[in-house]
PDB file of N, CA and C in Angstrom:
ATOM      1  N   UNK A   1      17.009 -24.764 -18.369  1.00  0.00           N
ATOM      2  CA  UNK A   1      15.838 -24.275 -17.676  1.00  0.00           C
ATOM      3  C   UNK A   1      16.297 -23.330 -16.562  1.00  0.00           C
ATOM      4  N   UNK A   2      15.517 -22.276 -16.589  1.00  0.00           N
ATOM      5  CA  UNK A   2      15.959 -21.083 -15.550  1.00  0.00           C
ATOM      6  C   UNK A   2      15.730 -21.412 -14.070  1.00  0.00           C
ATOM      7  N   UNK A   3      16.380 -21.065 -12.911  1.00  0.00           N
ATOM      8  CA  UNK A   3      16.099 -21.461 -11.246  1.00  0.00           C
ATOM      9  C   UNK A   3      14.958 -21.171 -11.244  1.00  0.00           C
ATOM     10  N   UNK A   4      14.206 -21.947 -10.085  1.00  0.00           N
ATOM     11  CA  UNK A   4      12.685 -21.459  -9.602  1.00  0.00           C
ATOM     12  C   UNK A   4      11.738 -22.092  -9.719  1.00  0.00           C
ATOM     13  N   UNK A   5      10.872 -22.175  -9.272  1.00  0.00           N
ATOM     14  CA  UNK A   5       9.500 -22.598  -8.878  1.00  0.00           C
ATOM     15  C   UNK A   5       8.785 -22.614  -9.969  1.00  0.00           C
ATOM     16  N   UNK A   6       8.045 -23.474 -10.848  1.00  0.00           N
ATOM     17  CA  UNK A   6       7.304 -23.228 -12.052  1.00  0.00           C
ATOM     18  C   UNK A   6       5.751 -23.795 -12.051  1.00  0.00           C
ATOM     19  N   UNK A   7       5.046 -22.807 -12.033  1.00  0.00           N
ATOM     20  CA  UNK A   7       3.568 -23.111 -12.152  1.00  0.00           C
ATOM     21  C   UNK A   7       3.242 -24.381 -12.815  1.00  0.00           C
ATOM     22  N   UNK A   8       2.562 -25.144 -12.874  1.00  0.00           N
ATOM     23  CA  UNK A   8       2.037 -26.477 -13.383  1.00  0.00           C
ATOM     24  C   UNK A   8       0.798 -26.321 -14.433  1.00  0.00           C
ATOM     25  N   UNK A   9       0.084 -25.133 -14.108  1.00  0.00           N
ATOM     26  CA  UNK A   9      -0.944 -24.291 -14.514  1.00  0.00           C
ATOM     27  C   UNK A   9      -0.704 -23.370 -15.878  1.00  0.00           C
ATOM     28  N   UNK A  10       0.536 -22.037 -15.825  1.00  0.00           N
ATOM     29  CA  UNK A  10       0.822 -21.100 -16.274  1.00  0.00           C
ATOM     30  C   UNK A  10       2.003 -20.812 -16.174  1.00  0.00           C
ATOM     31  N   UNK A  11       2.569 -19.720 -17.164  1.00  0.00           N
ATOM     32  CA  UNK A  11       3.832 -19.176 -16.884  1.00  0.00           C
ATOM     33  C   UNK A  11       4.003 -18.812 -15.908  1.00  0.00           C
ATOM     34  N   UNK A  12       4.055 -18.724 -14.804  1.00  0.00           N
ATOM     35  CA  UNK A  12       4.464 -18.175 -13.730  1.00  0.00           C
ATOM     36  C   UNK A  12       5.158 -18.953 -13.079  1.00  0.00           C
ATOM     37  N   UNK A  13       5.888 -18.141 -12.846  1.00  0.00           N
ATOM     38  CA  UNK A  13       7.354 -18.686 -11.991  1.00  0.00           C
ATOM     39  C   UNK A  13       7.717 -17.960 -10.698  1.00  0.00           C
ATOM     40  N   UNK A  14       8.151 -18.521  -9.491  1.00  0.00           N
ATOM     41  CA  UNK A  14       8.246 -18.607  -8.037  1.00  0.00           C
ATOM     42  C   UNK A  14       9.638 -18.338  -7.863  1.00  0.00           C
ATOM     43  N   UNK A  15      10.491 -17.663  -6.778  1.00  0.00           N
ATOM     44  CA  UNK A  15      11.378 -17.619  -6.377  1.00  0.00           C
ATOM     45  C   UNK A  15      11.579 -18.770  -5.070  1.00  0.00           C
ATOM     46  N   UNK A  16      10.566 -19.320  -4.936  1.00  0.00           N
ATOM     47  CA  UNK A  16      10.535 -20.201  -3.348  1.00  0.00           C
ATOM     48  C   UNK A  16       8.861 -20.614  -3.834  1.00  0.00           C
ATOM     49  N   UNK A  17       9.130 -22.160  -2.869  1.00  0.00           N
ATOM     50  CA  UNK A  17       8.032 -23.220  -3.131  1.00  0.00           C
ATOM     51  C   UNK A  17       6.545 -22.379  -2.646  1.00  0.00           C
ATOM     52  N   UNK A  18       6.894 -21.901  -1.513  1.00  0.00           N
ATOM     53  CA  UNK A  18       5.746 -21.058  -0.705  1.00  0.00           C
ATOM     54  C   UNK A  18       4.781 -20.522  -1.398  1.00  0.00           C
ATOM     55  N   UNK A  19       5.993 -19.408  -2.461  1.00  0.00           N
ATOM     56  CA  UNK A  19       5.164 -18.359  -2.936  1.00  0.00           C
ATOM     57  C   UNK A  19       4.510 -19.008  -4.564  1.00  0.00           C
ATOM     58  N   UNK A  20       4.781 -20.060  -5.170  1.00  0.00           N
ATOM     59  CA  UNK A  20       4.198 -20.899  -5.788  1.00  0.00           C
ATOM     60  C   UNK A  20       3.043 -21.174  -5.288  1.00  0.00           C
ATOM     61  N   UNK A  21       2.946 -22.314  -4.308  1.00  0.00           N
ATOM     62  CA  UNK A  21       2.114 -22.663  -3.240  1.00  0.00           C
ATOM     63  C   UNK A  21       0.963 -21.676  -3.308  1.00  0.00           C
ATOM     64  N   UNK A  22       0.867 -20.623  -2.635  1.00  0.00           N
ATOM     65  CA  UNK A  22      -0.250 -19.138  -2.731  1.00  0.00           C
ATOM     66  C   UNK A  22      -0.463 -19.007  -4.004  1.00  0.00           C
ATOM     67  N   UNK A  23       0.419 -18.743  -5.093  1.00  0.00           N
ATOM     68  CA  UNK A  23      -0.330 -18.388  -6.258  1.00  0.00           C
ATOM     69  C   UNK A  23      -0.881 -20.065  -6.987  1.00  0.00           C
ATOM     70  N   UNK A  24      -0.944 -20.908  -6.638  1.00  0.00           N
ATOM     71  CA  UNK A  24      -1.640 -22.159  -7.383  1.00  0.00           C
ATOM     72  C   UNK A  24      -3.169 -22.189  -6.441  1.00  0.00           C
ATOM     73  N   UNK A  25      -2.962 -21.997  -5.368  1.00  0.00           N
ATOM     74  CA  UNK A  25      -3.861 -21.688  -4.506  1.00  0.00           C
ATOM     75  C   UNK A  25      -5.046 -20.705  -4.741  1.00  0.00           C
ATOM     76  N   UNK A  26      -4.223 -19.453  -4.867  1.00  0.00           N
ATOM     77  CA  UNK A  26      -5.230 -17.801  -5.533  1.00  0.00           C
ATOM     78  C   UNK A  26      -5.771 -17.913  -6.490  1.00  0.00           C
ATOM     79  N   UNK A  27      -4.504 -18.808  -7.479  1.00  0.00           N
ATOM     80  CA  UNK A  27      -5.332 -18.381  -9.384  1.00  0.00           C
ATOM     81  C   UNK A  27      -6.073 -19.773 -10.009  1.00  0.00           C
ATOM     82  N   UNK A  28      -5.330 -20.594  -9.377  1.00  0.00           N
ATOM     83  CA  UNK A  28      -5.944 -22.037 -10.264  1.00  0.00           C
ATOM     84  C   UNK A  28      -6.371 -23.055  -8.572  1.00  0.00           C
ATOM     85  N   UNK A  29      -7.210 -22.703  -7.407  1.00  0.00           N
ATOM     86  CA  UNK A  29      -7.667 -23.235  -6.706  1.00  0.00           C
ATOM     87  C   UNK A  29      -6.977 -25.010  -6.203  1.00  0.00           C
ATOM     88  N   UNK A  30      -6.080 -24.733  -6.283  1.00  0.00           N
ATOM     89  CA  UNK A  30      -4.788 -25.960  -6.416  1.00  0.00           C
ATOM     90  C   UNK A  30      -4.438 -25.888  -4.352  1.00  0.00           C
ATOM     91  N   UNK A  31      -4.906 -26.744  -4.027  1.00  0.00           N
ATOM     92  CA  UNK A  31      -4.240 -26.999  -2.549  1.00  0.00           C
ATOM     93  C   UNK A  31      -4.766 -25.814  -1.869  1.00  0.00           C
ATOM     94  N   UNK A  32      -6.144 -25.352  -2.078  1.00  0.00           N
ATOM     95  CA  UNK A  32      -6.700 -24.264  -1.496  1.00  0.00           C
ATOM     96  C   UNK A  32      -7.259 -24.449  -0.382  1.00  0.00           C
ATOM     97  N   UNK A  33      -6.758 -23.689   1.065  1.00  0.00           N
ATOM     98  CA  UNK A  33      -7.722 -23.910   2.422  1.00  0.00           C
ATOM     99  C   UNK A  33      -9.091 -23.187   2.440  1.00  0.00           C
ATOM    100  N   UNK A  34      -9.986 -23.403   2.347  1.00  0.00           N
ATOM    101  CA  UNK A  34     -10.620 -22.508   2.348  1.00  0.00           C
ATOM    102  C   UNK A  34     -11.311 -22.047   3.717  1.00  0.00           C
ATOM    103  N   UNK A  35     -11.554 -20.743   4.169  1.00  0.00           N
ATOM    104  CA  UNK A  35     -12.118 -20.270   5.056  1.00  0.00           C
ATOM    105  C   UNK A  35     -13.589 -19.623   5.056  1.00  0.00           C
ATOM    106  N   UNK A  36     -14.223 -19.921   6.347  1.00  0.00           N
ATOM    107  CA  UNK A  36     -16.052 -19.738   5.857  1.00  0.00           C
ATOM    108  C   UNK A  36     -16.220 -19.000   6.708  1.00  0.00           C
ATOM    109  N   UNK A  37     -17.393 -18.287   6.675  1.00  0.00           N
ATOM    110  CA  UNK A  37     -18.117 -17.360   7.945  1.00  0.00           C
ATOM    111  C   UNK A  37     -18.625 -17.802   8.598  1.00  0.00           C
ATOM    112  N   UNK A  38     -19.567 -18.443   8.411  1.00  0.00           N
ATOM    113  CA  UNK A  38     -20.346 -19.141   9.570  1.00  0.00           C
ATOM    114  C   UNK A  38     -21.071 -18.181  10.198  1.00  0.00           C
ATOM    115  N   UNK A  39     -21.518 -16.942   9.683  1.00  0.00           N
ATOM    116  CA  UNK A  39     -22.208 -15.966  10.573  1.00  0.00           C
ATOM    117  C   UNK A  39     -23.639 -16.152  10.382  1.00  0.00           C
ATOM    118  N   UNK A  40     -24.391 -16.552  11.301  1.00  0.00           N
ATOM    119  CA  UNK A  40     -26.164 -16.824  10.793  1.00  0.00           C
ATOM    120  C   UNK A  40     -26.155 -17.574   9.399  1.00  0.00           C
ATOM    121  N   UNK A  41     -26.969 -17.262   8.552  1.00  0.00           N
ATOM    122  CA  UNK A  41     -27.263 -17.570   6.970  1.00  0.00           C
ATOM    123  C   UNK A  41     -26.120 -17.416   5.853  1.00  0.00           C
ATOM    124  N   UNK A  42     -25.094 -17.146   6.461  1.00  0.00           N
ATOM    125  CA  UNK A  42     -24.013 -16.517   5.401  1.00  0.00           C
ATOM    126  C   UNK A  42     -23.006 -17.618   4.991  1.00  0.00           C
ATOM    127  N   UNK A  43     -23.286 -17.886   3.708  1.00  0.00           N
ATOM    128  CA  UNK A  43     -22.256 -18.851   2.911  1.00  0.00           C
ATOM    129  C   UNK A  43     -20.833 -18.353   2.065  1.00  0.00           C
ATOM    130  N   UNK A  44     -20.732 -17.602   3.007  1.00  0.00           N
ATOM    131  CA  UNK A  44     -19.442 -16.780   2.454  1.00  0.00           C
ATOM    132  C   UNK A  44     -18.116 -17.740   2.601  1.00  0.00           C
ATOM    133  N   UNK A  45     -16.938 -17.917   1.591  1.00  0.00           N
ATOM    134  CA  UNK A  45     -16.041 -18.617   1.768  1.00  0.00           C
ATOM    135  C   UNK A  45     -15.290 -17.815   1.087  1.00  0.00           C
ATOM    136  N   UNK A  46     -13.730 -18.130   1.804  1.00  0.00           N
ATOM    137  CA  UNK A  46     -12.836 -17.352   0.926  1.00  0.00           C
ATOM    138  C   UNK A  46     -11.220 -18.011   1.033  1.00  0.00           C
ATOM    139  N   UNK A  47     -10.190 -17.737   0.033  1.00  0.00           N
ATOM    140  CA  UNK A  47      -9.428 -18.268   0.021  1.00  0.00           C
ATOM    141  C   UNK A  47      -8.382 -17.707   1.371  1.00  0.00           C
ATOM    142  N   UNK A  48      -8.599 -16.457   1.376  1.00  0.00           N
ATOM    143  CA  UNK A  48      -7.754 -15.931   2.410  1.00  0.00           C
ATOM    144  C   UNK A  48      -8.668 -15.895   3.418  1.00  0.00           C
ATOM    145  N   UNK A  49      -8.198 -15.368   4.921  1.00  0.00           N
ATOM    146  CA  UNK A  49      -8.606 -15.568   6.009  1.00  0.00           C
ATOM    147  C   UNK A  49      -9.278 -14.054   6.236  1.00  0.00           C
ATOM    148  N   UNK A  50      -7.987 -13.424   5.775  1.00  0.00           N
ATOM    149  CA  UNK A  50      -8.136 -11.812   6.176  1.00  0.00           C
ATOM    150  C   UNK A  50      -9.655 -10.947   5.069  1.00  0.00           C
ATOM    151  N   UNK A  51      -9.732 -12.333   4.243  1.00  0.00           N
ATOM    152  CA  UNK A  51     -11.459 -11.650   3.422  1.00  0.00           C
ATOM    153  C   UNK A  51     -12.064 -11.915   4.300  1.00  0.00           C
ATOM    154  N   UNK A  52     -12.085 -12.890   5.347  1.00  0.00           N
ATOM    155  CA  UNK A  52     -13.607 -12.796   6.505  1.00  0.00           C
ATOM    156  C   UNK A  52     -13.282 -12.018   7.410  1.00  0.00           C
ATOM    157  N   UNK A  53     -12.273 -12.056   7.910  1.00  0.00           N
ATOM    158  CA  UNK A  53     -12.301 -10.857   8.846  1.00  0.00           C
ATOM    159  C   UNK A  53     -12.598  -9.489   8.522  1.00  0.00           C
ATOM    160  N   UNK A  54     -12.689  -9.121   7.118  1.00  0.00           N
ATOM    161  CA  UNK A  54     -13.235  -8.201   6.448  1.00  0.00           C
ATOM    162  C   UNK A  54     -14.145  -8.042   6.514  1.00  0.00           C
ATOM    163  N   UNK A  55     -14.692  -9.244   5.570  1.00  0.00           N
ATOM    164  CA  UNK A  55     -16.205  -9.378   5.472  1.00  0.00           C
ATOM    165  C   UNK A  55     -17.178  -9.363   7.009  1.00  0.00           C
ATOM    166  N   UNK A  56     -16.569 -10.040   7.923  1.00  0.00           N
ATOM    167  CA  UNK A  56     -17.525  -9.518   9.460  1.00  0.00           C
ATOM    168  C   UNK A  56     -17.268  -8.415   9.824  1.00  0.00           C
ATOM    169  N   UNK A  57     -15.976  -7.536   9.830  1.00  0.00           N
ATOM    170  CA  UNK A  57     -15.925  -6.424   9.756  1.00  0.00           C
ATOM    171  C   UNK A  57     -17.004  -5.425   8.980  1.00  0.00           C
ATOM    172  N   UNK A  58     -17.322  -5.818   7.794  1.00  0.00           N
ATOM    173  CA  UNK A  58     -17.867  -4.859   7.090  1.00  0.00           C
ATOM    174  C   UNK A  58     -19.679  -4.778   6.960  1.00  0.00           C
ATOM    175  N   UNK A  59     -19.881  -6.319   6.595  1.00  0.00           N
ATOM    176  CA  UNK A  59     -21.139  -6.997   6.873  1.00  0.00           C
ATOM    177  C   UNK A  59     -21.681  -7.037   7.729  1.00  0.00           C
ATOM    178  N   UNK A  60     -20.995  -7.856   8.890  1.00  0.00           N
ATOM    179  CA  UNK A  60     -21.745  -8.350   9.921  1.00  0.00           C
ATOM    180  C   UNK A  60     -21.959  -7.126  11.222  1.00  0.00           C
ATOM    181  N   UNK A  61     -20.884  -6.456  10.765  1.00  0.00           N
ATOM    182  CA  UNK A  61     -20.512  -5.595  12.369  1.00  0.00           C
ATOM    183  C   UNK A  61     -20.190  -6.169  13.344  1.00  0.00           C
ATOM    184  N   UNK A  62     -18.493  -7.450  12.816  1.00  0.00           N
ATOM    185  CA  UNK A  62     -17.986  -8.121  13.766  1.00  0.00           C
ATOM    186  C   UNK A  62     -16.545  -7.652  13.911  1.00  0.00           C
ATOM    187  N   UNK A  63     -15.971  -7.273  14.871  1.00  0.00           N
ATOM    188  CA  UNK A  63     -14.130  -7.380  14.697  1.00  0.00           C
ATOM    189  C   UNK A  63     -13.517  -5.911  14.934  1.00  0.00           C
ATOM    190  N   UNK A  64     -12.544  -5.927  14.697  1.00  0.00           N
ATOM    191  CA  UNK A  64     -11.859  -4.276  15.250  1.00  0.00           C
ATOM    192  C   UNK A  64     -12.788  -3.491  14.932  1.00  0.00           C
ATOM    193  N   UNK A  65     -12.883  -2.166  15.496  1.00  0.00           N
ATOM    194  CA  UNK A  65     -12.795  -0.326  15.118  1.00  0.00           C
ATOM    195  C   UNK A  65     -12.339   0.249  15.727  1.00  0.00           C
ATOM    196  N   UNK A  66     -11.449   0.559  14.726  1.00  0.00           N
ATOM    197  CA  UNK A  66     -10.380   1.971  15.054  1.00  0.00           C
ATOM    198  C   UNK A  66     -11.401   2.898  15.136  1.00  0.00           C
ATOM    199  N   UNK A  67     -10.708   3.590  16.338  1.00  0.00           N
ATOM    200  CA  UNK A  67     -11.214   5.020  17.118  1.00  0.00           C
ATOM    201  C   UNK A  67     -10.218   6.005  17.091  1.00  0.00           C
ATOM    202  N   UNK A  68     -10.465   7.269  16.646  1.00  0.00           N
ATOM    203  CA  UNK A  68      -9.492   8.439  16.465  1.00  0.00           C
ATOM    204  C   UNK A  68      -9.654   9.009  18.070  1.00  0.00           C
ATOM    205  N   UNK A  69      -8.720   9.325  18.447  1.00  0.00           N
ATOM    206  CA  UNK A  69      -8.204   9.638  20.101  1.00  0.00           C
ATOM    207  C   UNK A  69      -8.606  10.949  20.234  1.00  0.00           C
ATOM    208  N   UNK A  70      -8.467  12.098  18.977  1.00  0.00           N
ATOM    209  CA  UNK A  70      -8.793  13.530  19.304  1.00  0.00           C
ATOM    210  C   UNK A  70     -10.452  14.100  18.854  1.00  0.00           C
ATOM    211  N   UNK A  71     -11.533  12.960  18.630  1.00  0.00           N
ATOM    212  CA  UNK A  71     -13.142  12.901  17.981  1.00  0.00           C
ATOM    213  C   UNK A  71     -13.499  11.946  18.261  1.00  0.00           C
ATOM    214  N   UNK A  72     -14.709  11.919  17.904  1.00  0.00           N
ATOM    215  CA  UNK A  72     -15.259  10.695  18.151  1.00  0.00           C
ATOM    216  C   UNK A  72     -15.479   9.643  17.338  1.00  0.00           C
ATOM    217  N   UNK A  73     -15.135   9.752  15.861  1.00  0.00           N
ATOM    218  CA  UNK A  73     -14.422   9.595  14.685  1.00  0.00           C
ATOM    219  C   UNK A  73     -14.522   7.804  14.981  1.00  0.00           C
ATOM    220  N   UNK A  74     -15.127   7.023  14.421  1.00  0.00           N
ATOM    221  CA  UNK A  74     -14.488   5.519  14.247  1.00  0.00           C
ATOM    222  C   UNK A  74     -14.815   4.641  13.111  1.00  0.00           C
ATOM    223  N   UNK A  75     -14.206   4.039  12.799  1.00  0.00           N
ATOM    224  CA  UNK A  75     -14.539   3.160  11.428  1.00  0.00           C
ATOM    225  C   UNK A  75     -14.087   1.771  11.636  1.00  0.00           C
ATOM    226  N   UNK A  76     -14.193   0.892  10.633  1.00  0.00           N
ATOM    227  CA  UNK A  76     -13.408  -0.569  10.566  1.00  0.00           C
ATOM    228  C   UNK A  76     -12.585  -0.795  10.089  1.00  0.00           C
ATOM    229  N   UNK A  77     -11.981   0.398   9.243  1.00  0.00           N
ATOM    230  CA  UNK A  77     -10.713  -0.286   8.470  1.00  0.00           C
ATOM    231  C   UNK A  77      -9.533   1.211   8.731  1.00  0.00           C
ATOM    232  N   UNK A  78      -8.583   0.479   9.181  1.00  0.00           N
ATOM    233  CA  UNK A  78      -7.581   1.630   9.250  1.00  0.00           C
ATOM    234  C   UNK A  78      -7.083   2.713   8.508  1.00  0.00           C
ATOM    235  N   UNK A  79      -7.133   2.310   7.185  1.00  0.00           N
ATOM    236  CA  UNK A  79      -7.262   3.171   6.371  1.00  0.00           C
ATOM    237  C   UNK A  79      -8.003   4.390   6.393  1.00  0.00           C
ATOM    238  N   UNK A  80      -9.065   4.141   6.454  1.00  0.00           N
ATOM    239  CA  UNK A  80      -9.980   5.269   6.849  1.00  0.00           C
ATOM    240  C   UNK A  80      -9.790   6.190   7.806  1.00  0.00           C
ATOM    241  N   UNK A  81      -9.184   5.759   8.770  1.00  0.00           N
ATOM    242  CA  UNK A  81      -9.073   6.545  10.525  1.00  0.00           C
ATOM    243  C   UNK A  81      -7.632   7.399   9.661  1.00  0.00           C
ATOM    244  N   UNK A  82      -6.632   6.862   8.759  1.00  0.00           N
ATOM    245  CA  UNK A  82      -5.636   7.858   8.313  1.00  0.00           C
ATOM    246  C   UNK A  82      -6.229   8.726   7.433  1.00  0.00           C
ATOM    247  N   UNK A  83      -7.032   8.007   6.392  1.00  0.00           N
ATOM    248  CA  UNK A  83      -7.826   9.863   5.696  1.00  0.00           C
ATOM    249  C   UNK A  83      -8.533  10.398   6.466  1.00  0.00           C
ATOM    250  N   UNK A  84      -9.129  10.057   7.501  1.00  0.00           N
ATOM    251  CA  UNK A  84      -9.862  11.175   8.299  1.00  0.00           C
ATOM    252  C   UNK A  84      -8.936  12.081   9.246  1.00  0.00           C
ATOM    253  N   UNK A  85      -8.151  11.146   9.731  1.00  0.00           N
ATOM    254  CA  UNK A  85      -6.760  12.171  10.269  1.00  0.00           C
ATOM    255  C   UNK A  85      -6.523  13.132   9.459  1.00  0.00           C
ATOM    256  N   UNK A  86      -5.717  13.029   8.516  1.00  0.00           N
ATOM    257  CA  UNK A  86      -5.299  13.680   7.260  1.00  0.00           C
ATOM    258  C   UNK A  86      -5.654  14.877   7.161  1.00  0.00           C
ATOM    259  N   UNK A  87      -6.946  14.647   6.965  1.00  0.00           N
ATOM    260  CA  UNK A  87      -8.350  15.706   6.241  1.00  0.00           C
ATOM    261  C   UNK A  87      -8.432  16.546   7.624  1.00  0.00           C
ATOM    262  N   UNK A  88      -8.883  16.341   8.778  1.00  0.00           N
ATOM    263  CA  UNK A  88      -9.375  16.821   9.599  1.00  0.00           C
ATOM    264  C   UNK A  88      -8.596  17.408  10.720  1.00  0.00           C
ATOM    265  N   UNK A  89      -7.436  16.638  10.945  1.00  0.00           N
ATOM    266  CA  UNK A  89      -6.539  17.240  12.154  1.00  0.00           C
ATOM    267  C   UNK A  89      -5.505  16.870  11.903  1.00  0.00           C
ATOM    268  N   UNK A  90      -4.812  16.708  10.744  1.00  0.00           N
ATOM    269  CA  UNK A  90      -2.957  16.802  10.550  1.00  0.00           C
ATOM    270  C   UNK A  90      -2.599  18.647  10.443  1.00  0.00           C
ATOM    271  N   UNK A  91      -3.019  19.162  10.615  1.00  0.00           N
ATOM    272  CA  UNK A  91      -2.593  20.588  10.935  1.00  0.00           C
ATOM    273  C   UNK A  91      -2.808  20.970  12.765  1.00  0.00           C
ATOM    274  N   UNK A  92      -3.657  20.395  13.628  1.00  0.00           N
ATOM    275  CA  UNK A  92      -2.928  19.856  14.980  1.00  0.00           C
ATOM    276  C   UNK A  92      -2.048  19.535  15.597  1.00  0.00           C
TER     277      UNK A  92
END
């Protein structure tokens, strides 16, 4: 039998217990924390943390916005503030 971590579920195989751990978690809901919103009426749950901070980010209009320093330019996800850079003032 080859080194490594072996799914219980599927072929998949782990280099380290951890990263087993996350994928039994992600694909087959195995030892899953789950995280909720709790925003007003919203029954949103998710396996990762960083989907609600999204999701109030995006939904609710809760959590960072990036602001471009040379406009008035702002959004919620960083990504965005680099294509608008890009597009608009990387020749600045």
């Amino acid at each position: 039998m080859s080194p490594g971590h072996h799914c219980p579920e599927c072929a998949y195989k782990a280099k380290s217990s951890g990263t087993l751990k996350t994928h039994a978690a992600l694909k087959h809901d195995l030892g899953v924390k789950w995280w909720f919103c709790y925003k007003g009426s919203c029954d949103y749950k998710a396996k990762l943390n960083t989907s609600i901070i999204k999701l109030k980010a995006n939904v609710h209009d809760i959590g960072v916005v990036w602001k471009h320093h040379k406009c008035e330019y702002k959004t919620k996800q960083q990504g965005h503030l680099t294509n608008h850079y890009d597009r608009h003032h990387n020749s600045d």
